[in-house]
Protein backbone atom coordinates (compact mmCIF):
# COMPACT_ATOMS: atom_id res chain seq x y z
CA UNK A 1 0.00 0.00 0.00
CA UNK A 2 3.08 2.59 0.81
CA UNK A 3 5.01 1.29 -2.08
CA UNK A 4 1.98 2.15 -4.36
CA UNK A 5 1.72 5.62 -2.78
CA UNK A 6 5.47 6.19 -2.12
CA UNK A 7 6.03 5.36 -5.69
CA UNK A 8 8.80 3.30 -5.20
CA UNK A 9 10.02 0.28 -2.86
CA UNK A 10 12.59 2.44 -0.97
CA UNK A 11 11.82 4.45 1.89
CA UNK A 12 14.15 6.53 4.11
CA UNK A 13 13.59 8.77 7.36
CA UNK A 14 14.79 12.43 7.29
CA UNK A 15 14.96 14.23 10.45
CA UNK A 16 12.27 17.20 10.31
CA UNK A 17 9.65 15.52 7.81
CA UNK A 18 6.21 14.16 9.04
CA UNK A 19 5.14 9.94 9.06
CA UNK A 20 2.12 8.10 8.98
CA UNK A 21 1.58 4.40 10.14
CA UNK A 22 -0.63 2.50 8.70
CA UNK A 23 -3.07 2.84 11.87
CA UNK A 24 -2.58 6.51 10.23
CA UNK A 25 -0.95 7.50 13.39
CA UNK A 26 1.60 10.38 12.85
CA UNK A 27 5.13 10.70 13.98
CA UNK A 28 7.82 13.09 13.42
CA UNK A 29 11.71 12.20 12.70
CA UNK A 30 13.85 13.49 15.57
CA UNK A 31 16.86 12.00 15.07
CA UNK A 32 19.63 9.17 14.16
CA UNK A 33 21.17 7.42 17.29
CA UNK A 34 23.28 6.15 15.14
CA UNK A 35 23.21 4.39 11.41
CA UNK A 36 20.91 1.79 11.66
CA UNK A 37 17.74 3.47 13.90
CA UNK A 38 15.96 6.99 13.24
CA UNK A 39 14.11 8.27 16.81
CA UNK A 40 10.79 9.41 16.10
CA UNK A 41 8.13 11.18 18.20
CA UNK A 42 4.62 9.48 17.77
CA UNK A 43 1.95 12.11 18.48
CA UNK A 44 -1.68 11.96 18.85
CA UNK A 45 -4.98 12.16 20.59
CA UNK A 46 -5.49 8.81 22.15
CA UNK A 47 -9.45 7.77 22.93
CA UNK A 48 -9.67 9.37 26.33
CA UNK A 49 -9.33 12.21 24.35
CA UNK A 50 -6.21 12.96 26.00
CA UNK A 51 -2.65 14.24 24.12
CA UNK A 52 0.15 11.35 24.09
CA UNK A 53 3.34 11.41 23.19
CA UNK A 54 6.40 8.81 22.94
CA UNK A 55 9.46 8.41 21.34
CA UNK A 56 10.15 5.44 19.68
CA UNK A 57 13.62 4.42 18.37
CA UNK A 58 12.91 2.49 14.63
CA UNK A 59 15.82 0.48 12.54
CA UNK A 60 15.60 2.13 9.15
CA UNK A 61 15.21 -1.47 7.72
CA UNK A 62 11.92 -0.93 8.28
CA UNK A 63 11.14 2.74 7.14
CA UNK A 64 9.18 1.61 4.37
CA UNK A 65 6.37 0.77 6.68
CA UNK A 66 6.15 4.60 7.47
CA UNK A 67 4.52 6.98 4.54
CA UNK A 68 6.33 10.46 5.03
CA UNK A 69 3.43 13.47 4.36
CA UNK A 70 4.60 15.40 1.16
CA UNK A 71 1.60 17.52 0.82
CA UNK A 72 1.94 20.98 2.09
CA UNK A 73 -1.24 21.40 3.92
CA UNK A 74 -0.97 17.99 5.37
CA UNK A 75 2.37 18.94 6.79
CA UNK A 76 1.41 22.41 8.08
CA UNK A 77 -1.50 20.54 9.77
CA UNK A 78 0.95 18.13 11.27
CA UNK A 79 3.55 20.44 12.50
CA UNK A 80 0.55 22.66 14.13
CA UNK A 81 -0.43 19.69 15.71
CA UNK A 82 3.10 18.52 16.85
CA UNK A 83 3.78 22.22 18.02
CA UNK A 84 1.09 21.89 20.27
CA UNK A 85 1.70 18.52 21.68
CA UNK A 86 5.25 19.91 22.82
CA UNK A 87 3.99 22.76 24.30
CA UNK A 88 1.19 20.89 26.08
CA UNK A 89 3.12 18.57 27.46
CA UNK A 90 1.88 15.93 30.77
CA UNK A 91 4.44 14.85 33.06
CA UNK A 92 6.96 12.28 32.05
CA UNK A 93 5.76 8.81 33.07
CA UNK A 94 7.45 5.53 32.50
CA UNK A 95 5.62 2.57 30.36
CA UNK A 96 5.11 0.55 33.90
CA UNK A 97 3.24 3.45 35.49
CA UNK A 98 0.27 3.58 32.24
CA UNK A 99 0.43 -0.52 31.88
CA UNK A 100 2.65 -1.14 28.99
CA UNK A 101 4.84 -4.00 28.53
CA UNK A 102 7.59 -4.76 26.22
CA UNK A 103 6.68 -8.02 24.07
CA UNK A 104 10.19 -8.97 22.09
CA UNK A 105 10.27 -10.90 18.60
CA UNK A 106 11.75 -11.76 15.75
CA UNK A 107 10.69 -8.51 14.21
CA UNK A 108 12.04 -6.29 16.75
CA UNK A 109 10.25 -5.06 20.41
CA UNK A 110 7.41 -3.47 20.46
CA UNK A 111 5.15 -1.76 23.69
CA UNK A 112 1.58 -3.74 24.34
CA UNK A 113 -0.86 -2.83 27.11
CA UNK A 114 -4.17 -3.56 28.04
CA UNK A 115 -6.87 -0.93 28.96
CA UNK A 116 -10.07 -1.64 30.69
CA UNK A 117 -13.01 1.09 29.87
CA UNK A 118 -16.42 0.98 31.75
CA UNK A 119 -19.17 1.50 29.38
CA UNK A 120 -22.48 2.42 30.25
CA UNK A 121 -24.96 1.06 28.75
CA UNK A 122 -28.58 2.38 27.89
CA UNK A 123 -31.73 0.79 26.73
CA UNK A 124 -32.37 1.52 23.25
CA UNK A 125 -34.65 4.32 21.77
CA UNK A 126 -35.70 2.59 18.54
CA UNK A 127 -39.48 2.31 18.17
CA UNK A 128 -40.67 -0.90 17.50
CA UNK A 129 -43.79 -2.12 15.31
């Protein structure tokens, strides 16, 4: 699907320039730790309708599962967003004090968690004949 929009196969982070996932979640590229890993800053509203931030370290083997935003008024969006997420920013918390957990595999490590939501539940309005 990113090939197809990217144009090509290849894919490379460059610091400054926006990313999507393909759970269209959007990051921005901070940094290279060193050759093989770009740090990038995933931002966005999670469902409690709260801002979140995290910085996630990514081997650039795998940039090509990240579409960088080319379009002008995408990006201007994104960095207004971004802009506001590091000005707005929560206290630092670790991933043990909001329930994640690191899960390890052959693909790399990645951050899981489980979050219980009470829902309330109403009767419903529909009329029926």
């Amino acid at each position: 699907m990113f090939d197809a929009a990217r144009g090509s196969s290849e894919a490379r982070f460059v610091i400054g320039r926006f990313y999507i996932d393909s759970g269209h979640r959007t990051y921005h590229c901070e940094n290279f730790p060193d050759s093989d890993t770009a740090c990038l800053t995933l931002f966005m509203r999670a469902p409690s309708r709260t801002l979140f931030m995290a910085e996630t370290v990514v081997k650039n083997l795998y940039s090509s599962f990240y579409l960088e935003v080319t379009l002008a008024h995408e990006i201007r969006t994104l960095q207004e967003r971004f802009d506001f997420h590091v000005r707005n920013k929560g206290r630092e918390v670790t991933h043990e004090e909001i329930g994640l957990k690191m899960a390890s595999g052959p693909e790399g490590t990645y951050a899981t968690a489980v979050d219980t939501v009470e829902i309330e539940s109403r009767p419903s309005k529909r009329r029926r004949d």
